[in-house]
C-alpha atoms as a PDB file:
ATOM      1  CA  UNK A   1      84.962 118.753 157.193  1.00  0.00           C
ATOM      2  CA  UNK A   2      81.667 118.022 154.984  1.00  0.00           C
ATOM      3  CA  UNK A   3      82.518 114.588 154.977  1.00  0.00           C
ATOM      4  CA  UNK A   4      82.968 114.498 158.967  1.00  0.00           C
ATOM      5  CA  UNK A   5      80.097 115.744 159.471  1.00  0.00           C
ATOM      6  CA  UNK A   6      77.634 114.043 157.354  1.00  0.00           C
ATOM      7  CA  UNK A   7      79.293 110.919 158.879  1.00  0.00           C
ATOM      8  CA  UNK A   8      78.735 112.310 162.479  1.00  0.00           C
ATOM      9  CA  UNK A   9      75.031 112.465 160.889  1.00  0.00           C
ATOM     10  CA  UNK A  10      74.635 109.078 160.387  1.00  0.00           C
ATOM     11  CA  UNK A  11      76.223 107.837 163.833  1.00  0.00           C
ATOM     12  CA  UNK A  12      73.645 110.010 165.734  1.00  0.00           C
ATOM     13  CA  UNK A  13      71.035 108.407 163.258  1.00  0.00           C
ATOM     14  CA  UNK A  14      71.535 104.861 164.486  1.00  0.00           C
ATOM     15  CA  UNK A  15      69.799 103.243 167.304  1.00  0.00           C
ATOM     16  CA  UNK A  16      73.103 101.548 168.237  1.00  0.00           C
ATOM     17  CA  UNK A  17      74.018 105.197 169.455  1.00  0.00           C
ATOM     18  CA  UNK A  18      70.914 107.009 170.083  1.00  0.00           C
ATOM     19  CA  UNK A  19      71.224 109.423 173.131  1.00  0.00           C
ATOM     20  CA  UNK A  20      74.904 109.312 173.455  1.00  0.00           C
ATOM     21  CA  UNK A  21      76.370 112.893 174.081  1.00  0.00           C
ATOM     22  CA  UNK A  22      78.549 114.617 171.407  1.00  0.00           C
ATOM     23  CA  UNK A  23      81.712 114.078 172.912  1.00  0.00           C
ATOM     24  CA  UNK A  24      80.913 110.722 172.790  1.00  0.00           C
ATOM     25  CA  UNK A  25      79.652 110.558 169.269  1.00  0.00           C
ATOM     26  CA  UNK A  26      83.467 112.115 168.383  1.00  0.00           C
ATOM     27  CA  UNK A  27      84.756 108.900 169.797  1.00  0.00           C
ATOM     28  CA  UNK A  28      83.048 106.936 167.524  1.00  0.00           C
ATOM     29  CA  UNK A  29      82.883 109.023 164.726  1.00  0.00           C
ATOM     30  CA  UNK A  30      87.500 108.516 164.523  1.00  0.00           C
ATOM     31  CA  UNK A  31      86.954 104.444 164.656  1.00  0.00           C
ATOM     32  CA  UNK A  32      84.754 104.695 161.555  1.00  0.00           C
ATOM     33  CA  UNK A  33      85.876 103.582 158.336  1.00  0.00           C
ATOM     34  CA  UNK A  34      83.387 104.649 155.162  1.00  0.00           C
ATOM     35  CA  UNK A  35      83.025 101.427 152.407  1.00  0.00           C
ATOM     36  CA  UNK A  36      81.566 101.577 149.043  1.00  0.00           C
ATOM     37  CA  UNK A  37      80.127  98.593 147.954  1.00  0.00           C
ATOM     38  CA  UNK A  38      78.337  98.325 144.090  1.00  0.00           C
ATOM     39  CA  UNK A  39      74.937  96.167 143.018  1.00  0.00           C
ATOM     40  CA  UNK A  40      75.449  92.514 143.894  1.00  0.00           C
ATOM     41  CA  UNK A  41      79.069  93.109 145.857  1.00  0.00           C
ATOM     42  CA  UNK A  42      79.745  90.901 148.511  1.00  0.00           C
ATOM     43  CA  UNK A  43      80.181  92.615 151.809  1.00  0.00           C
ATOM     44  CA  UNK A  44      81.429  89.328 153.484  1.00  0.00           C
ATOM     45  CA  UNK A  45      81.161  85.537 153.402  1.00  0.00           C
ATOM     46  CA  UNK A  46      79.550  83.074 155.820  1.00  0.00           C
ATOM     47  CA  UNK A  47      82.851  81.591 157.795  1.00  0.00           C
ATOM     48  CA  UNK A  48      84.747  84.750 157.336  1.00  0.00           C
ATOM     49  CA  UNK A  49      86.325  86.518 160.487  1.00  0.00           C
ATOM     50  CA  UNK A  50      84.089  88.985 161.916  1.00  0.00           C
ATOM     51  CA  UNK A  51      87.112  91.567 161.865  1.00  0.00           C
ATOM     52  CA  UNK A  52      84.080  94.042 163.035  1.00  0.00           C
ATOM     53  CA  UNK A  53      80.262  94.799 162.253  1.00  0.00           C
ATOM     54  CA  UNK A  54      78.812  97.381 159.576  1.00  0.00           C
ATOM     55  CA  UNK A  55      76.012 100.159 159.277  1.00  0.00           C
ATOM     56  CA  UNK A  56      74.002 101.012 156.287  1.00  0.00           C
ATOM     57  CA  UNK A  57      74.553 105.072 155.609  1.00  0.00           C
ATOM     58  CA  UNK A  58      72.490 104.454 151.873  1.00  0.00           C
ATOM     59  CA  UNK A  59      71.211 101.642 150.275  1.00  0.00           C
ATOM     60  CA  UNK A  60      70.173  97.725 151.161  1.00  0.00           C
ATOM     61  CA  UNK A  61      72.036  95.160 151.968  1.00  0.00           C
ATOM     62  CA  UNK A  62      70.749  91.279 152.211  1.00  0.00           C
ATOM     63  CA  UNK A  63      72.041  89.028 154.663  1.00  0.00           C
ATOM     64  CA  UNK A  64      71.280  85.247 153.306  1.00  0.00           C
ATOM     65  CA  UNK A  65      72.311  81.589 153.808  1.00  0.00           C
ATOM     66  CA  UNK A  66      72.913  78.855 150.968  1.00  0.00           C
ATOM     67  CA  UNK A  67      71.765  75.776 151.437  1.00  0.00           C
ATOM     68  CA  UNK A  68      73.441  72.471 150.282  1.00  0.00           C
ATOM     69  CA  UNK A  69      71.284  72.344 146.915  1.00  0.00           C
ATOM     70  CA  UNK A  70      72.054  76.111 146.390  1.00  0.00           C
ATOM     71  CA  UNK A  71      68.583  77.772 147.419  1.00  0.00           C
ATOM     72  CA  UNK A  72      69.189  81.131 148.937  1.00  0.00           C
ATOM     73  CA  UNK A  73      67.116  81.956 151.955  1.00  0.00           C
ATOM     74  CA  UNK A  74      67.262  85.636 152.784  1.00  0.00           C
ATOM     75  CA  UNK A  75      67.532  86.347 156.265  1.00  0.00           C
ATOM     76  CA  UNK A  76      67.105  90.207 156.397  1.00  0.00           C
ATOM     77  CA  UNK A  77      67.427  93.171 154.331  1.00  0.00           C
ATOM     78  CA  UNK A  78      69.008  96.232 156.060  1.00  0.00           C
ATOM     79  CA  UNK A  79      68.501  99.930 155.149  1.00  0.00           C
ATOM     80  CA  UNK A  80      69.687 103.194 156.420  1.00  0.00           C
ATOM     81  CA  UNK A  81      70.667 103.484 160.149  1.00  0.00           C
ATOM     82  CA  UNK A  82      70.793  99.632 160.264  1.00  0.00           C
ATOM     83  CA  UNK A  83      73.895  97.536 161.949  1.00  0.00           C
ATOM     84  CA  UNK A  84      74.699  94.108 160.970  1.00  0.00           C
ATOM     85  CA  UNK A  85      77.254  91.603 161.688  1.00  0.00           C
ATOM     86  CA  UNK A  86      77.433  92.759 164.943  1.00  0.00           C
ATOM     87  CA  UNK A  87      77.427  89.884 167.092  1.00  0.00           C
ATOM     88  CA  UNK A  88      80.689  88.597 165.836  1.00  0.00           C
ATOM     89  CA  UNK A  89      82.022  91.681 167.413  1.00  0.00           C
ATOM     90  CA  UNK A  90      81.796  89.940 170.826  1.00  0.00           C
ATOM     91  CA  UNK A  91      81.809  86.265 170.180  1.00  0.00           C
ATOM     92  CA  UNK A  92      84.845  86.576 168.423  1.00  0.00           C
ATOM     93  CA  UNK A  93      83.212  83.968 166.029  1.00  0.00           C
ATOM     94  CA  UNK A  94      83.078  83.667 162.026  1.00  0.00           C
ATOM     95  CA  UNK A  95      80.234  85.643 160.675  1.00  0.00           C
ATOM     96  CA  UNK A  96      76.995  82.819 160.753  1.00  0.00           C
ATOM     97  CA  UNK A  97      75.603  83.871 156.833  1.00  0.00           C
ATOM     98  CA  UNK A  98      76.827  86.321 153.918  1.00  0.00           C
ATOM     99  CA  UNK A  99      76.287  89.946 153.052  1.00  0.00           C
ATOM    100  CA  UNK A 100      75.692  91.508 149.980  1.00  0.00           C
ATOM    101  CA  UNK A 101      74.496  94.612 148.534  1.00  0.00           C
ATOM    102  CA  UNK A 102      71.490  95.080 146.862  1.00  0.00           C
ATOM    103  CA  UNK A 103      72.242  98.240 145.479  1.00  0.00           C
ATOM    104  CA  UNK A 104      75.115 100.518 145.306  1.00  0.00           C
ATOM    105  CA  UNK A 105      75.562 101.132 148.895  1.00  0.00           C
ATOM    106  CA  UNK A 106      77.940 103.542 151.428  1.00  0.00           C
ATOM    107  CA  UNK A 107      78.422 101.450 154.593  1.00  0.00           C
ATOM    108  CA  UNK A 108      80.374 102.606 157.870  1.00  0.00           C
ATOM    109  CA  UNK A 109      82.639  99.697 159.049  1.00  0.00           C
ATOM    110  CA  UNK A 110      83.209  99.206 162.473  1.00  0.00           C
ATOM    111  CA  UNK A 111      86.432  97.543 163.338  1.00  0.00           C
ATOM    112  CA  UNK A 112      86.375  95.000 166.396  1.00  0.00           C
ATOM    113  CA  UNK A 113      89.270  96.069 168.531  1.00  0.00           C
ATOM    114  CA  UNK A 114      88.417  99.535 168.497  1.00  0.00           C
ATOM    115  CA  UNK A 115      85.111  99.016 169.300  1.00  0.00           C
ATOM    116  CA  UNK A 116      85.615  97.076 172.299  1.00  0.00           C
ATOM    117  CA  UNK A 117      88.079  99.570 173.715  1.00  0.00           C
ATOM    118  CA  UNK A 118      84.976 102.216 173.083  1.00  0.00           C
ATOM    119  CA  UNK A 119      82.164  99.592 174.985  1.00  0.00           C
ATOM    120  CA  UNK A 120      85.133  99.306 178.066  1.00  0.00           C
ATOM    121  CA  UNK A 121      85.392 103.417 177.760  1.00  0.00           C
ATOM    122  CA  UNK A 122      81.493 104.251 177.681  1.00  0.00           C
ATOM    123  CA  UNK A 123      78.852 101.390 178.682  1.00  0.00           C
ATOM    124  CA  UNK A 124      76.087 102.837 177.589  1.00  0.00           C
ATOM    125  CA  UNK A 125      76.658 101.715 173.800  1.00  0.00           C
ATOM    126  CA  UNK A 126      76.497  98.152 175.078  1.00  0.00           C
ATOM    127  CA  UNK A 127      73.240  99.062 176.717  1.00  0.00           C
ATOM    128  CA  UNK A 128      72.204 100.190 173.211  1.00  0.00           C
ATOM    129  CA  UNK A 129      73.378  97.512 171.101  1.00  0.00           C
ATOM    130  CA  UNK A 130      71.472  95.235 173.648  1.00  0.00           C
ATOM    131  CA  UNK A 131      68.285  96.528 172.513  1.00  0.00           C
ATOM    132  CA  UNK A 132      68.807  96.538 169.084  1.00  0.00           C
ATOM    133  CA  UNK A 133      70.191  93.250 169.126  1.00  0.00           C
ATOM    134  CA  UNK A 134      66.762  92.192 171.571  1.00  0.00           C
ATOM    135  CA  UNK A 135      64.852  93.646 168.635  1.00  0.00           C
ATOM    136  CA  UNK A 136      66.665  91.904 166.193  1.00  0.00           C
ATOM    137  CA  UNK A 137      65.899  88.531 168.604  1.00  0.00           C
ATOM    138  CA  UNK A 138      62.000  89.145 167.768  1.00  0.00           C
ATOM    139  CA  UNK A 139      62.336  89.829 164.597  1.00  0.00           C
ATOM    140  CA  UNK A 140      63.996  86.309 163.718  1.00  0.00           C
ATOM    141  CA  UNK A 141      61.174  85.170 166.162  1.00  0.00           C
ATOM    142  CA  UNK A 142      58.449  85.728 164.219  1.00  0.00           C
ATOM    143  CA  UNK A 143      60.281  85.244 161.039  1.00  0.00           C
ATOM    144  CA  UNK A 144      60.993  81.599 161.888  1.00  0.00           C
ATOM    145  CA  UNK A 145      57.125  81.378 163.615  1.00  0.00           C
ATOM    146  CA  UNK A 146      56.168  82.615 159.800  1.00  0.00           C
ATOM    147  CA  UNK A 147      58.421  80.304 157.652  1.00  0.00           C
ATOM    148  CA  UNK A 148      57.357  77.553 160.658  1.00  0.00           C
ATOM    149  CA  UNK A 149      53.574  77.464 161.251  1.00  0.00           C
ATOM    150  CA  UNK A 150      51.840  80.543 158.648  1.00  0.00           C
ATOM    151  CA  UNK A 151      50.829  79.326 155.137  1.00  0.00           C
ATOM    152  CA  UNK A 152      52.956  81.583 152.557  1.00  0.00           C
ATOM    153  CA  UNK A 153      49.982  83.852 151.812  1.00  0.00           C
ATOM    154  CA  UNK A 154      49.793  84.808 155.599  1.00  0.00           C
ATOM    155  CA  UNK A 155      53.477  85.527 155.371  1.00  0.00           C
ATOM    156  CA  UNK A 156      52.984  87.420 152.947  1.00  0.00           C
ATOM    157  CA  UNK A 157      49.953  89.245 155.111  1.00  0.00           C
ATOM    158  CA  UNK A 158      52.309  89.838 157.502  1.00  0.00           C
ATOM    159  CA  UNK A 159      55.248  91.426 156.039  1.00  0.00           C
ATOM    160  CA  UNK A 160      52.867  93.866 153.827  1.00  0.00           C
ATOM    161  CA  UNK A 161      51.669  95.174 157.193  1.00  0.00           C
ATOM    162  CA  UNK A 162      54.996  95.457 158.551  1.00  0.00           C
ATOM    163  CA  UNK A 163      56.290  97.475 155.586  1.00  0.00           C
ATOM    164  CA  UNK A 164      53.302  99.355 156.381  1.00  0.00           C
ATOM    165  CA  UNK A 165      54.494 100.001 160.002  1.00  0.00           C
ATOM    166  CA  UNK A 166      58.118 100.631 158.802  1.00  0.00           C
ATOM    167  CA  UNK A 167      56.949 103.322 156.072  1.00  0.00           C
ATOM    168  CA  UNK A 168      54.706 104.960 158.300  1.00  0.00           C
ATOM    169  CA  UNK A 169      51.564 104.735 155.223  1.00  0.00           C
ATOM    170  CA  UNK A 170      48.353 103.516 156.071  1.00  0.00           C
ATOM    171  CA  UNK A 171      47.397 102.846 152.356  1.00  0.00           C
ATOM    172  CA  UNK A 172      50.006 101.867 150.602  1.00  0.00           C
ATOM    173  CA  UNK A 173      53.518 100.264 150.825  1.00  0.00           C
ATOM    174  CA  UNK A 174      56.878 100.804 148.287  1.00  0.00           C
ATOM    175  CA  UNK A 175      58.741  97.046 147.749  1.00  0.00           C
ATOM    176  CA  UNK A 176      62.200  98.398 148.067  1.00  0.00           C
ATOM    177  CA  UNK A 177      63.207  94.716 147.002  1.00  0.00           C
ATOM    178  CA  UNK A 178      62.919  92.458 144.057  1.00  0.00           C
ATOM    179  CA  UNK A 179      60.043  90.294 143.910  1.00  0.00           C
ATOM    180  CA  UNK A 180      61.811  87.283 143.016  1.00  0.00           C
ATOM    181  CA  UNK A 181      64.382  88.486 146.351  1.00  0.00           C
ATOM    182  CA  UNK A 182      60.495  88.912 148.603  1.00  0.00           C
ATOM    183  CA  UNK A 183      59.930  85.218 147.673  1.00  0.00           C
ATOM    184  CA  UNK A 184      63.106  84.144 148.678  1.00  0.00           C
ATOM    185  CA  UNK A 185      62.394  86.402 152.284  1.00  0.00           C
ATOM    186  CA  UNK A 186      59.128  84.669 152.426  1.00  0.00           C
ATOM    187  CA  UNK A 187      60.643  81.091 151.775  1.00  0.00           C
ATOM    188  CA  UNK A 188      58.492  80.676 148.794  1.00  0.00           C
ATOM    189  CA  UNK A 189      59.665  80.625 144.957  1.00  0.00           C
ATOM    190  CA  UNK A 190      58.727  83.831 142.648  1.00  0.00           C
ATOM    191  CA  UNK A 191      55.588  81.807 140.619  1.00  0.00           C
ATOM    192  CA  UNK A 192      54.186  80.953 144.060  1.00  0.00           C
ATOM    193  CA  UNK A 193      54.108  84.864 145.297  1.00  0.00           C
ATOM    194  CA  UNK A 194      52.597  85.931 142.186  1.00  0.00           C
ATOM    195  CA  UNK A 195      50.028  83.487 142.242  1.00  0.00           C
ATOM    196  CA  UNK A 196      49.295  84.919 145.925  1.00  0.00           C
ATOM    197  CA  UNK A 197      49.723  88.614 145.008  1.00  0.00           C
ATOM    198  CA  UNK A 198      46.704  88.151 141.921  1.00  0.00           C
ATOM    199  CA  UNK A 199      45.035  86.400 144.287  1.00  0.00           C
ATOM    200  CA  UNK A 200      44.874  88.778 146.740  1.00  0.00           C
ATOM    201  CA  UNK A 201      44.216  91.268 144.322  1.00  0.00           C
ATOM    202  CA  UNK A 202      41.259  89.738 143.098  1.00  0.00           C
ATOM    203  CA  UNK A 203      39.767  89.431 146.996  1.00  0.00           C
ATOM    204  CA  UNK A 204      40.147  92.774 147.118  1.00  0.00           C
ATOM    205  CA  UNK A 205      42.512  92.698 149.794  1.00  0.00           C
ATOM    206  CA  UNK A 206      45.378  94.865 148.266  1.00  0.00           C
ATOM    207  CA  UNK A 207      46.148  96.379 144.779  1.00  0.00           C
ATOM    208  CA  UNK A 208      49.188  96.097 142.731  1.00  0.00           C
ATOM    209  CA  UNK A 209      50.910  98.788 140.668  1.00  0.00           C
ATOM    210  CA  UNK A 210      54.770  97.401 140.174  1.00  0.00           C
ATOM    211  CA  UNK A 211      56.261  97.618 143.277  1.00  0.00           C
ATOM    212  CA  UNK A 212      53.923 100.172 144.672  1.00  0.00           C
ATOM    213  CA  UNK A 213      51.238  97.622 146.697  1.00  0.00           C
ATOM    214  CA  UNK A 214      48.062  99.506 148.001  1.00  0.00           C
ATOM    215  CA  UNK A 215      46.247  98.147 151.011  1.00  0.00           C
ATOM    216  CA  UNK A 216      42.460  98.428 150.047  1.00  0.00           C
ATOM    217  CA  UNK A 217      41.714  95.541 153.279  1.00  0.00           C
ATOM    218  CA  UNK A 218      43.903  95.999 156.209  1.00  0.00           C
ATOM    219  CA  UNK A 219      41.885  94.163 158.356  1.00  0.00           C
ATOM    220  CA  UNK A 220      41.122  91.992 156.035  1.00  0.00           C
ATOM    221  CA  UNK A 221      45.122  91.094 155.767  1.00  0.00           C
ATOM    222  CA  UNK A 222      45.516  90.716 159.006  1.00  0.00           C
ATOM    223  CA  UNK A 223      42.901  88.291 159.147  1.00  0.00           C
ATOM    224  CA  UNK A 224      45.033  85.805 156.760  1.00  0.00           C
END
């Protein structure tokens, strides 16, 4: 019953079913299936079937690409209340990169048929898996506008003051990831990042304390 209901907890967390009314939550709540997944598990594979999609309950999970000479490219790192894999859900088609956890992680697996019964049963969860998939459009946006046309250390700019945004802290930021996996985010290489983060440091821009980074110039970030 515990279990049940700390699951039902995380449903009603997630954006994909924000607003829905309990009855409805129930539903979803009996398609779930709960996965453990340890450090540096693979979740899926690019080319596998997208059997259905997955939300974080705990932990991060990376979603990367390989490229021919073996660089990995991170795409996105998901946390708590976060889908993924969603769209092959409705395309029917392989999943596009690989999944793996970054920690140990609980994740609530979706599987496809069920879920499209629940979308034909109650159309407001496609309504709200349309916006999160229209913010997850923006997002790649102005990640590809970064890795495109901004200079690394602008990049870097950028995704400080979007942790800030995302932790809700004016003055100072926690890197939930690896610095050597933030390069990779970034589309830089680890030596490259540190060389920006001292940098920075010594403009008196931010401050760095391991993976606590305080922001002692927002303005002067933004400006980079």
């Amino acid at each position: 019953m515990m279990e049940n209901s700390t699951l039902r907890e995380a449903v009603e967390a997630s954006p994909l079913f924000n607003g829905l009314p309990m009855e409805q939550i129930d539903h979803v709540v009996r398609i779930v299936v709960k996965k453990q997944y340890g450090r540096g598990e693979t979740i899926f594979f690019e080319g596998d079937e997208g059997k259905g999609f997955y939300m974080v309950e705990s932990g991060k999970v990376k979603i990367y690409k390989m490229s021919l000479s073996g660089k990995e490219q991170i795409l996105h790192i998901f946390g708590p209340g976060e889908p993924f894999g969603e769209v092959p859900v409705f395309h029917g088609q392989p999943f596009p990169a690989t999944a793996e956890a970054l920690m140990k992680s609980t994740l609530l697996f979706f599987p496809r048929d069920k879920f499209v019964q629940l979308v034909h049963e109650m159309p407001s969860i496609a309504l709200n898996m349309l916006a999160v998939l229209s913010m997850r459009l923006r997002r790649f946006a102005s990640q590809i506008e970064n890795l495109s046309l901004k200079e690394v250390p602008a990049r870097l700019a950028d995704y400080l003051l979007y942790l800030s945004e995302e932790q809700g802290t004016a003055e100072a930021v926690e890197l939930e990831i690896s610095k050597g996996q933030l390069a990779s985010l970034l589309g830089t290489i680890p030596e490259t990042l540190s060389r920006i983060f001292a940098k920075m440091s010594e403009e008196g821009l931010i401050a760095v304390e391991g993976r606590t980074i305080r922001i002692k110039d927002r303005d002067g970030l933004a400006d980079r």
